[in-house]
Protein backbone atom coordinates (compact mmCIF):
# COMPACT_ATOMS: atom_id res chain seq x y z
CA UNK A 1 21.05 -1.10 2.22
CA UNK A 2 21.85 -4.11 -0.33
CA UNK A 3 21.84 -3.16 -4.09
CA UNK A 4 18.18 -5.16 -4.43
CA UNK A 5 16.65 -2.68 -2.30
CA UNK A 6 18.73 -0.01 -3.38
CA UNK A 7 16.79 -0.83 -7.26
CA UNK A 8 13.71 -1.14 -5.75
CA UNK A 9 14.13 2.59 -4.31
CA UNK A 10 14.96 4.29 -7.60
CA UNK A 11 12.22 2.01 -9.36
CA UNK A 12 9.74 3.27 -7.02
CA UNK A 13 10.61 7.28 -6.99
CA UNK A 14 11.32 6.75 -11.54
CA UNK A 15 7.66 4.92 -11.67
CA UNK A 16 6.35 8.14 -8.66
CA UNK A 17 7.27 10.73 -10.79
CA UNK A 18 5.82 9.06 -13.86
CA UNK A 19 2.55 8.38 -12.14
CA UNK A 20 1.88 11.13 -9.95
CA UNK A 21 -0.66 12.99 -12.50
CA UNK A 22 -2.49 9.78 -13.11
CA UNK A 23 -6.12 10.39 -11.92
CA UNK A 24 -5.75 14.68 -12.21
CA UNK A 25 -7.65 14.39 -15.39
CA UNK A 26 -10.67 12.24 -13.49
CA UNK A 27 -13.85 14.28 -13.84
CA UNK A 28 -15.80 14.62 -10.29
CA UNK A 29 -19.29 12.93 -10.21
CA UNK A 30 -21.51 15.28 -9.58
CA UNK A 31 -22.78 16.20 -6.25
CA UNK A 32 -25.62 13.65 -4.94
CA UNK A 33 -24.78 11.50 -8.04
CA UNK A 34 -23.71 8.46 -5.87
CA UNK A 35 -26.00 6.51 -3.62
CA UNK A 36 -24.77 3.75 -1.02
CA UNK A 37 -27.33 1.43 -1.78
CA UNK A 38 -26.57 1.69 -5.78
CA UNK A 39 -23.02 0.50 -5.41
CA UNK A 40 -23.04 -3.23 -5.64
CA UNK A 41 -19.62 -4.06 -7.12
CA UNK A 42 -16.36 -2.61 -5.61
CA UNK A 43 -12.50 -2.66 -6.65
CA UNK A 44 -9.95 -1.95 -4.14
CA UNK A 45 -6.78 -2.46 -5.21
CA UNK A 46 -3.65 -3.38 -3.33
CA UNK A 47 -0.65 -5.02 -5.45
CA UNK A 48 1.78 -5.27 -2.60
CA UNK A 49 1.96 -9.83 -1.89
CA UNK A 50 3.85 -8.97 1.21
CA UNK A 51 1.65 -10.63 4.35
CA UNK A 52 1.76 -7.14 6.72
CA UNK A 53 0.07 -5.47 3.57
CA UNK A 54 -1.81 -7.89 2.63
CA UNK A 55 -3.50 -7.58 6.69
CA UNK A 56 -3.14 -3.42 6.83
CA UNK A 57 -5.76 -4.19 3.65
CA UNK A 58 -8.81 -5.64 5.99
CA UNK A 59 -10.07 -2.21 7.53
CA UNK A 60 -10.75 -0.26 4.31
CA UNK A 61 -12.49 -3.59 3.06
CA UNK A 62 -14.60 -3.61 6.68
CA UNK A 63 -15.48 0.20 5.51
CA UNK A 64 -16.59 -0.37 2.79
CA UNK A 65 -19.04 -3.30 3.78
CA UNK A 66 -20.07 -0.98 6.74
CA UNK A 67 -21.08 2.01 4.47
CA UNK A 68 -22.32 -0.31 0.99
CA UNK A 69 -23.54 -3.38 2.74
CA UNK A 70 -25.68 -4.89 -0.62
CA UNK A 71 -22.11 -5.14 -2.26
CA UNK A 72 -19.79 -7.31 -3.47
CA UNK A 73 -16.04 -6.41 -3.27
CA UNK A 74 -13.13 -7.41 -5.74
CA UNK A 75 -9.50 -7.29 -4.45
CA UNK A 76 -6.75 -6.99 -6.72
CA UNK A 77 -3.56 -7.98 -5.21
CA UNK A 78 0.12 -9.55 -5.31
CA UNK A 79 1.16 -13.14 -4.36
CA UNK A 80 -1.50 -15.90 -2.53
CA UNK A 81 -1.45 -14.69 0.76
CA UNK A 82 -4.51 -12.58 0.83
CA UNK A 83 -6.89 -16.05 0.56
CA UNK A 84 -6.07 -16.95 3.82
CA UNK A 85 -6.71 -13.34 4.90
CA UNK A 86 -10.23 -13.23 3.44
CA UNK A 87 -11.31 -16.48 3.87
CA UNK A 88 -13.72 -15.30 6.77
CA UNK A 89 -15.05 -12.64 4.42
CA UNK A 90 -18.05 -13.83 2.43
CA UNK A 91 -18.51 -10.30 1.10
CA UNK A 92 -15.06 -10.67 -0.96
CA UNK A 93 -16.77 -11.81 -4.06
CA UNK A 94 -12.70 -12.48 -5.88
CA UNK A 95 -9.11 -11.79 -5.21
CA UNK A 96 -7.38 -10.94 -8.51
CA UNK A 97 -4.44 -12.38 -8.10
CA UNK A 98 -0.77 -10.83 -9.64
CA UNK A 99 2.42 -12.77 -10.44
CA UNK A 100 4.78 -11.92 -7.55
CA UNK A 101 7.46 -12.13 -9.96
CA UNK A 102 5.65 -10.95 -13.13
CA UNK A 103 8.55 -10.98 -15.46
CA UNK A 104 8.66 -14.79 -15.14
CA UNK A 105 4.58 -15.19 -15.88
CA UNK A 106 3.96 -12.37 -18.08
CA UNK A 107 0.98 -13.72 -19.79
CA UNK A 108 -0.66 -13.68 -16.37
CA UNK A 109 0.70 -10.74 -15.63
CA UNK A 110 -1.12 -9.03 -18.32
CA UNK A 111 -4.08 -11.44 -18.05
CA UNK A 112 -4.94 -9.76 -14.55
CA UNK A 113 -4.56 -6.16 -15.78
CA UNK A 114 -6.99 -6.95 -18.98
CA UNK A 115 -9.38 -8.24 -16.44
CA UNK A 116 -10.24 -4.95 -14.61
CA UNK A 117 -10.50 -3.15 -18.02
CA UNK A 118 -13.10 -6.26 -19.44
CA UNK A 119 -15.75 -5.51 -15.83
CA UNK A 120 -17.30 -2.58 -14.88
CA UNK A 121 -17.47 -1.58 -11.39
CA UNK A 122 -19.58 1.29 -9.41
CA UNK A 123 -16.32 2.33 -7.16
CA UNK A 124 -12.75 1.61 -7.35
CA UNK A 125 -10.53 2.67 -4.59
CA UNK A 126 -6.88 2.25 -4.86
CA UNK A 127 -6.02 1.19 -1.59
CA UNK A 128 -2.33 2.35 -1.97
CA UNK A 129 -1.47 6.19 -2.70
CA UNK A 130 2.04 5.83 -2.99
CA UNK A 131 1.78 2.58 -5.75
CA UNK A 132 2.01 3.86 -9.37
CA UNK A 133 0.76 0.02 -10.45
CA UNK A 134 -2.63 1.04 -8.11
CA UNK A 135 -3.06 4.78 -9.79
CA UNK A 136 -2.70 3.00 -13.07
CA UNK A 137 -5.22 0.40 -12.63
CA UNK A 138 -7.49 3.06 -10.57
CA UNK A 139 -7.67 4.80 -14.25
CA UNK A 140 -8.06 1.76 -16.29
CA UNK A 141 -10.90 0.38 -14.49
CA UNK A 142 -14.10 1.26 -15.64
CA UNK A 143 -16.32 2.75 -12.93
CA UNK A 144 -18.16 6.35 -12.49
CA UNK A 145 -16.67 6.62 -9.26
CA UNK A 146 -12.88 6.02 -8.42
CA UNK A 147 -10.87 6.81 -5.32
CA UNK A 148 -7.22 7.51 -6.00
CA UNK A 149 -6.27 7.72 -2.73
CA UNK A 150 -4.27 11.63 -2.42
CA UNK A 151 -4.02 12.56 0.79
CA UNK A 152 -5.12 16.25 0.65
CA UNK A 153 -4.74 19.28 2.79
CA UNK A 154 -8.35 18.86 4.66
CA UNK A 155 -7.95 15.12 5.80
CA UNK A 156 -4.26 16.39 6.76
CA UNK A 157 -5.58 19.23 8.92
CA UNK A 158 -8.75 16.90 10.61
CA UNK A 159 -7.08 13.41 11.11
CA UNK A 160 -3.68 13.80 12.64
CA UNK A 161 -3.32 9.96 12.38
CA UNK A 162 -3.97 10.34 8.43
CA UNK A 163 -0.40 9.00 7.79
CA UNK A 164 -0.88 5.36 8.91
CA UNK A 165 -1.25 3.25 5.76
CA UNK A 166 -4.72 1.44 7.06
CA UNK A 167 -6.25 4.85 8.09
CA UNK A 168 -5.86 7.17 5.21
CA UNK A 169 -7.82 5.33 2.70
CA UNK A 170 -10.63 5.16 4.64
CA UNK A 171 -10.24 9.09 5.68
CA UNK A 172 -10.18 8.95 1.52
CA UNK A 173 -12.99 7.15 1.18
CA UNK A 174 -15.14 9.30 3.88
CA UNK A 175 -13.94 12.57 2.79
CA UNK A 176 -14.86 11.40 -1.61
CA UNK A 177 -17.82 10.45 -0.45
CA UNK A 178 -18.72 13.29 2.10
CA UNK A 179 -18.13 15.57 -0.62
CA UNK A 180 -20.49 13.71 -2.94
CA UNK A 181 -23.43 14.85 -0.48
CA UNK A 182 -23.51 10.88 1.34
CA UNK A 183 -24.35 11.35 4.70
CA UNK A 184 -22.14 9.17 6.74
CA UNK A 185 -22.32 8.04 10.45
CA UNK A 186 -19.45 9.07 12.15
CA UNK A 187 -17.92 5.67 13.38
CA UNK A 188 -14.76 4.09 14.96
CA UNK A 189 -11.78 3.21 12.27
CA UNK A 190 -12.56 -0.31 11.59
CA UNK A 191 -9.06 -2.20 12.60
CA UNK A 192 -7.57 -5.12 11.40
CA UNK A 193 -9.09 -7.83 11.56
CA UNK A 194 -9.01 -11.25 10.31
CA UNK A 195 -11.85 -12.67 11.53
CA UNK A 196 -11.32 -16.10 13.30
CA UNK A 197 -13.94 -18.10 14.06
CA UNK A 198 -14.48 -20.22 17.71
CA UNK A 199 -13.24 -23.14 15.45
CA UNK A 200 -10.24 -21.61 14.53
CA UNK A 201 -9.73 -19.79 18.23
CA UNK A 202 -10.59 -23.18 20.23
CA UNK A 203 -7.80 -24.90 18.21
CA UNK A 204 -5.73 -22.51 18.87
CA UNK A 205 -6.17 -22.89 22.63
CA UNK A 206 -4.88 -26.18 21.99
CA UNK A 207 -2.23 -25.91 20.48
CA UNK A 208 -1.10 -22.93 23.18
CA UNK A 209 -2.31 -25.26 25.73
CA UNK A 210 0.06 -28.10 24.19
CA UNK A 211 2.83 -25.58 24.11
CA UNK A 212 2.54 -23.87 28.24
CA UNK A 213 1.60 -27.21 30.06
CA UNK A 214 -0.02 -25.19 32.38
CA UNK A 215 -3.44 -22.99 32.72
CA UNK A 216 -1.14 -20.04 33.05
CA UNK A 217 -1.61 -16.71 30.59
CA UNK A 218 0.82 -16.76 28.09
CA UNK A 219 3.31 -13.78 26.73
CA UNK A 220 4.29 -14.61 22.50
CA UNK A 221 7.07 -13.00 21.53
CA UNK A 222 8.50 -13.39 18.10
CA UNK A 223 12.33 -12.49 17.54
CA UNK A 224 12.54 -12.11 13.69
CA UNK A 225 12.14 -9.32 11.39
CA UNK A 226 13.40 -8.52 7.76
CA UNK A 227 16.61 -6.50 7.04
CA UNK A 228 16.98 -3.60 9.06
CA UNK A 229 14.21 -3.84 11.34
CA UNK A 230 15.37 -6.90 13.00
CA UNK A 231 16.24 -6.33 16.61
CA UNK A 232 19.88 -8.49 17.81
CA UNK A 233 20.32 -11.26 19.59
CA UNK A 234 22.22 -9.48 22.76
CA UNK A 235 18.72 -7.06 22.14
CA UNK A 236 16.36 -9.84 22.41
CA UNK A 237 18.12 -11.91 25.21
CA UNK A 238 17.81 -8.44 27.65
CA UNK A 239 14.65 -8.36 26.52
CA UNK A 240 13.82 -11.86 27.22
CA UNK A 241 15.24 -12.33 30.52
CA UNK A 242 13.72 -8.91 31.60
CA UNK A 243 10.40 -10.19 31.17
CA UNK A 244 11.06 -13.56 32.84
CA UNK A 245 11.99 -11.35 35.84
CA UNK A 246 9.10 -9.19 35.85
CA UNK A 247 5.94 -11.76 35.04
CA UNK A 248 6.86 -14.88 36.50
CA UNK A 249 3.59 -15.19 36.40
CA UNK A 250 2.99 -15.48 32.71
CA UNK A 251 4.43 -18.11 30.58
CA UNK A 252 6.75 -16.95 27.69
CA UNK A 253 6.28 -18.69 24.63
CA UNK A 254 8.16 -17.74 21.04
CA UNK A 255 6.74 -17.84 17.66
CA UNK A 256 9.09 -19.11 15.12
CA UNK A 257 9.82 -17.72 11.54
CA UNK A 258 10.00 -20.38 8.50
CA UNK A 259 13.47 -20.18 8.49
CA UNK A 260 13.71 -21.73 12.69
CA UNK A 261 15.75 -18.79 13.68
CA UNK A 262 15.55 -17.73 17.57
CA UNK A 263 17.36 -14.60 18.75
CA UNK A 264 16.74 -16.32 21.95
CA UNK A 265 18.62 -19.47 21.01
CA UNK A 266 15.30 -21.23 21.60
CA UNK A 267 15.36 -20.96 25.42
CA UNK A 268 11.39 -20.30 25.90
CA UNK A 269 8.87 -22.93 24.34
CA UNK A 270 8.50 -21.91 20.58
CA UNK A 271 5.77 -23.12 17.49
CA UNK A 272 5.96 -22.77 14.40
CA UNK A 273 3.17 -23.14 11.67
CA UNK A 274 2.96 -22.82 7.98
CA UNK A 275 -1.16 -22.04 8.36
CA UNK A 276 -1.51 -17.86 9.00
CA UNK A 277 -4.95 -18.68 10.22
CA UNK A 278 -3.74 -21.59 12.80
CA UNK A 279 -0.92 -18.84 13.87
CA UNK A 280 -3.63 -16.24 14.41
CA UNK A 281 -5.91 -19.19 16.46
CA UNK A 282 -2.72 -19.49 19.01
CA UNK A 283 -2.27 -15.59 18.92
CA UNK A 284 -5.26 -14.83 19.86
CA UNK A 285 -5.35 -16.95 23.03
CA UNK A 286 -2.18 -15.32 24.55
CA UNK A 287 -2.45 -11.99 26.49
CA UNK A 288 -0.08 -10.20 24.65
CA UNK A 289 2.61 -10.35 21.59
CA UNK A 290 5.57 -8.36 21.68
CA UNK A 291 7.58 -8.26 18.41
CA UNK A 292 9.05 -5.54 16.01
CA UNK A 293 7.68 -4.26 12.87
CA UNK A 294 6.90 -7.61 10.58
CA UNK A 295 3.91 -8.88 9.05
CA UNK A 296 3.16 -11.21 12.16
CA UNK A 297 3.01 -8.30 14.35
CA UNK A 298 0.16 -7.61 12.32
CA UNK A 299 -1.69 -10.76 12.09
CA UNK A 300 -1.40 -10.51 15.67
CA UNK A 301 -3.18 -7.10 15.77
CA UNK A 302 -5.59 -8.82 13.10
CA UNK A 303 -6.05 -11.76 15.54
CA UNK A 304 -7.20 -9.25 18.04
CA UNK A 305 -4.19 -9.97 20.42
CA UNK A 306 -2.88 -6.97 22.21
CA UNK A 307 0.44 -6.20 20.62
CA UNK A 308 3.57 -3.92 21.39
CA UNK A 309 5.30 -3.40 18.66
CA UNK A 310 8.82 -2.73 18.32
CA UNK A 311 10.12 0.50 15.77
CA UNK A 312 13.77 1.79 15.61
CA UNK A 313 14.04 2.44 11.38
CA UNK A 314 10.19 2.25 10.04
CA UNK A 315 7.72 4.84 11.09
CA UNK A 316 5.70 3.45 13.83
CA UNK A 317 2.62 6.29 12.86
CA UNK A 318 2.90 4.60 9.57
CA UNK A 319 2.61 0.96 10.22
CA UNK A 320 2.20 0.66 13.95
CA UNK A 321 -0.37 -1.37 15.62
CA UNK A 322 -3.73 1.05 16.37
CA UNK A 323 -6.30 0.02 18.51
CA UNK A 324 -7.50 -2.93 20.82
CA UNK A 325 -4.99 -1.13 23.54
CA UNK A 326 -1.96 -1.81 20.99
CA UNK A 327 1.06 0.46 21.27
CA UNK A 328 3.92 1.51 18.63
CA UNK A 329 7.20 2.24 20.30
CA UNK A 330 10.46 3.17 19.24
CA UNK A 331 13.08 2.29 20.96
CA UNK A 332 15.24 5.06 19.60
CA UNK A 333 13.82 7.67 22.28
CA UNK A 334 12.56 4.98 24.67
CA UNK A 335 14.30 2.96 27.31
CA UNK A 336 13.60 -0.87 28.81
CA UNK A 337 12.20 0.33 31.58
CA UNK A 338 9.22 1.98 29.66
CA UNK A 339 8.85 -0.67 27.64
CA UNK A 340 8.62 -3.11 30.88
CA UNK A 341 6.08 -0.32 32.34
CA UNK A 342 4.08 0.02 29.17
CA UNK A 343 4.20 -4.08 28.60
CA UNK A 344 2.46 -3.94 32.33
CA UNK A 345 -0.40 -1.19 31.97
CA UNK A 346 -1.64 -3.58 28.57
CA UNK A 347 -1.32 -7.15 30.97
CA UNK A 348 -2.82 -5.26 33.80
């Protein structure tokens, strides 16, 4: 662990144990107080500007337009990348953007947090439980209705799956509003989703087309990862020439990070692209995308790609790919031969 993170870690549990009564003092609306088609202007907050977050945002944002669909919704988040994300969404009325680095733009720093104290909202839902920046903003804003996001012992006891970080604020959101008297349609978890449009996936056939030469399916792996959770090269190469062997059938294409590193020494036809939408346009024409734990793996989940994800130090029921036939596995318990076999039940 370098010292950075190692900061980071101690910031985090210093700022927890400051924060973790913030909302107790919240007064319940009362029961049958709020009605879906009053709520016209939503807050969900998410300061996290990392691109995997940014993505693990877009199912409580498709819940909410599902269950309030006359309203408007605010996001108030970290870093640029979360444009891209939304661009698709007309019902994202703003993005609130905060300084990545606030301490060196602390005049916007501050301009963003007097923003959600100067407009009034109907509901506020922090869309991070474990962010002591979201709890605090959750009880500046000014709405009737706020969800803090607490995980508590009914959605624990109902929703196995409550721990990954896209499904519990909507369990949050269901159970608030369930016991505010709303009657809600039981539905499908929305997943993530990005939503490309036949512009955006017929370019990407192109490109993938450029890439293969041929009018073969294509397998997308991507090699990288950050810190820990980045798999080695003598990892990636077994991996690699595994899959050659067993799906001669499919072309194997990599997807390059922005700094051009391959852990395959760039023996399979690679792209790169700087465009997270023209990414998810390629992604979404391949047949699968096998990576570990990184924000790509999730914009190809959100670009409605099947994806295997890889997991040896993160929690794959926290932040592995749901739905669509995507798997989580971690290779700590699990062998290349059921990774081969499970690779094979999604392409077949």
């Amino acid at each position: 662990m370098s010292f950075k993170t190692a900061v980071n870690n101690v910031r985090r549990k210093v700022m927890h144990s400051i924060t973790k009564n913030v909302g107790s003092s919240y007064k319940e609306p009362e029961y049958g107080s709020l009605k879906p088609e009053d709520i016209k202007r939503v807050l969900i907050i998410r300061p996290n500007h990392r691109l995997g977050n940014q993505l693990l945002l877009t199912p409580i944002v498709q819940e909410v337009i599902a269950t309030f669909p006359n309203c408007e919704i605010d996001l108030f988040v970290k870093g640029g990348v979360a444009f891209p994300v939304f661009e698709n969404y007309p019902e994202v009325h703003k993005i609130i953007q905060l300084p990545r680095k606030p301490f060196n733009n602390l005049y916007k720093y501050a301009k963003s947090w007097v923003s959600i104290k100067n407009k009034s909202y109907d509901l506020v839902i922090n869309g991070d439980k474990d962010s002591s920046s979201g709890r605090l903003l959750t009880q500046l804003s000014r709405a009737k209705f706020k969800v803090f996001g607490d995980v508590n012992e009914e959605i624990q006891t109902l929703h196995p799956d409550h721990k990954h970080i896209s499904k519990y604020p909507i369990y949050n959101l269901r159970y608030y509003l369930k016991h505010l008297g709303v009657d809600l349609n039981e539905r499908e978890l929305p997943t993530l989703n990005i939503r490309l449009n036949d512009e955006e996936i017929s370019k990407g056939k192109s490109i993938l087309d450029g890439i293969s030469k041929n009018d073969k399916p294509s397998i997308c792996i991507y090699t990288n990862a950050t810190g820990d959770k980045c798999y080695s090269q003598e990892w990636w190469e077994t991996l690699y020439q595994r899959l050659l062997q067993e799906f001669p059938e499919f072309n194997i294409i990599e997807m390059l990070p922005i700094e051009n590193i391959s852990r395959i020494n760039f023996k399979a036809p690679n792209f790169y692209s700087k465009d997270i939408r023209e990414m998810g346009g390629v992604l979404h024409n391949t047949a699968i995308f096998i990576a570990a734990d990184n924000g790509v793996m999730h914009l190809a989940v959100a670009s409605e790609t099947p994806t295997v994800g890889f997991f040896s130090v993160t929690d794959e029921y926290k932040y592995g790919p749901y739905g669509n036939g995507n798997i989580a596995i971690n290779t700590n318990n699990t062998t290349i031969e059921d990774w081969i076999e499970s690779i094979r039940k999604i392409l077949e």
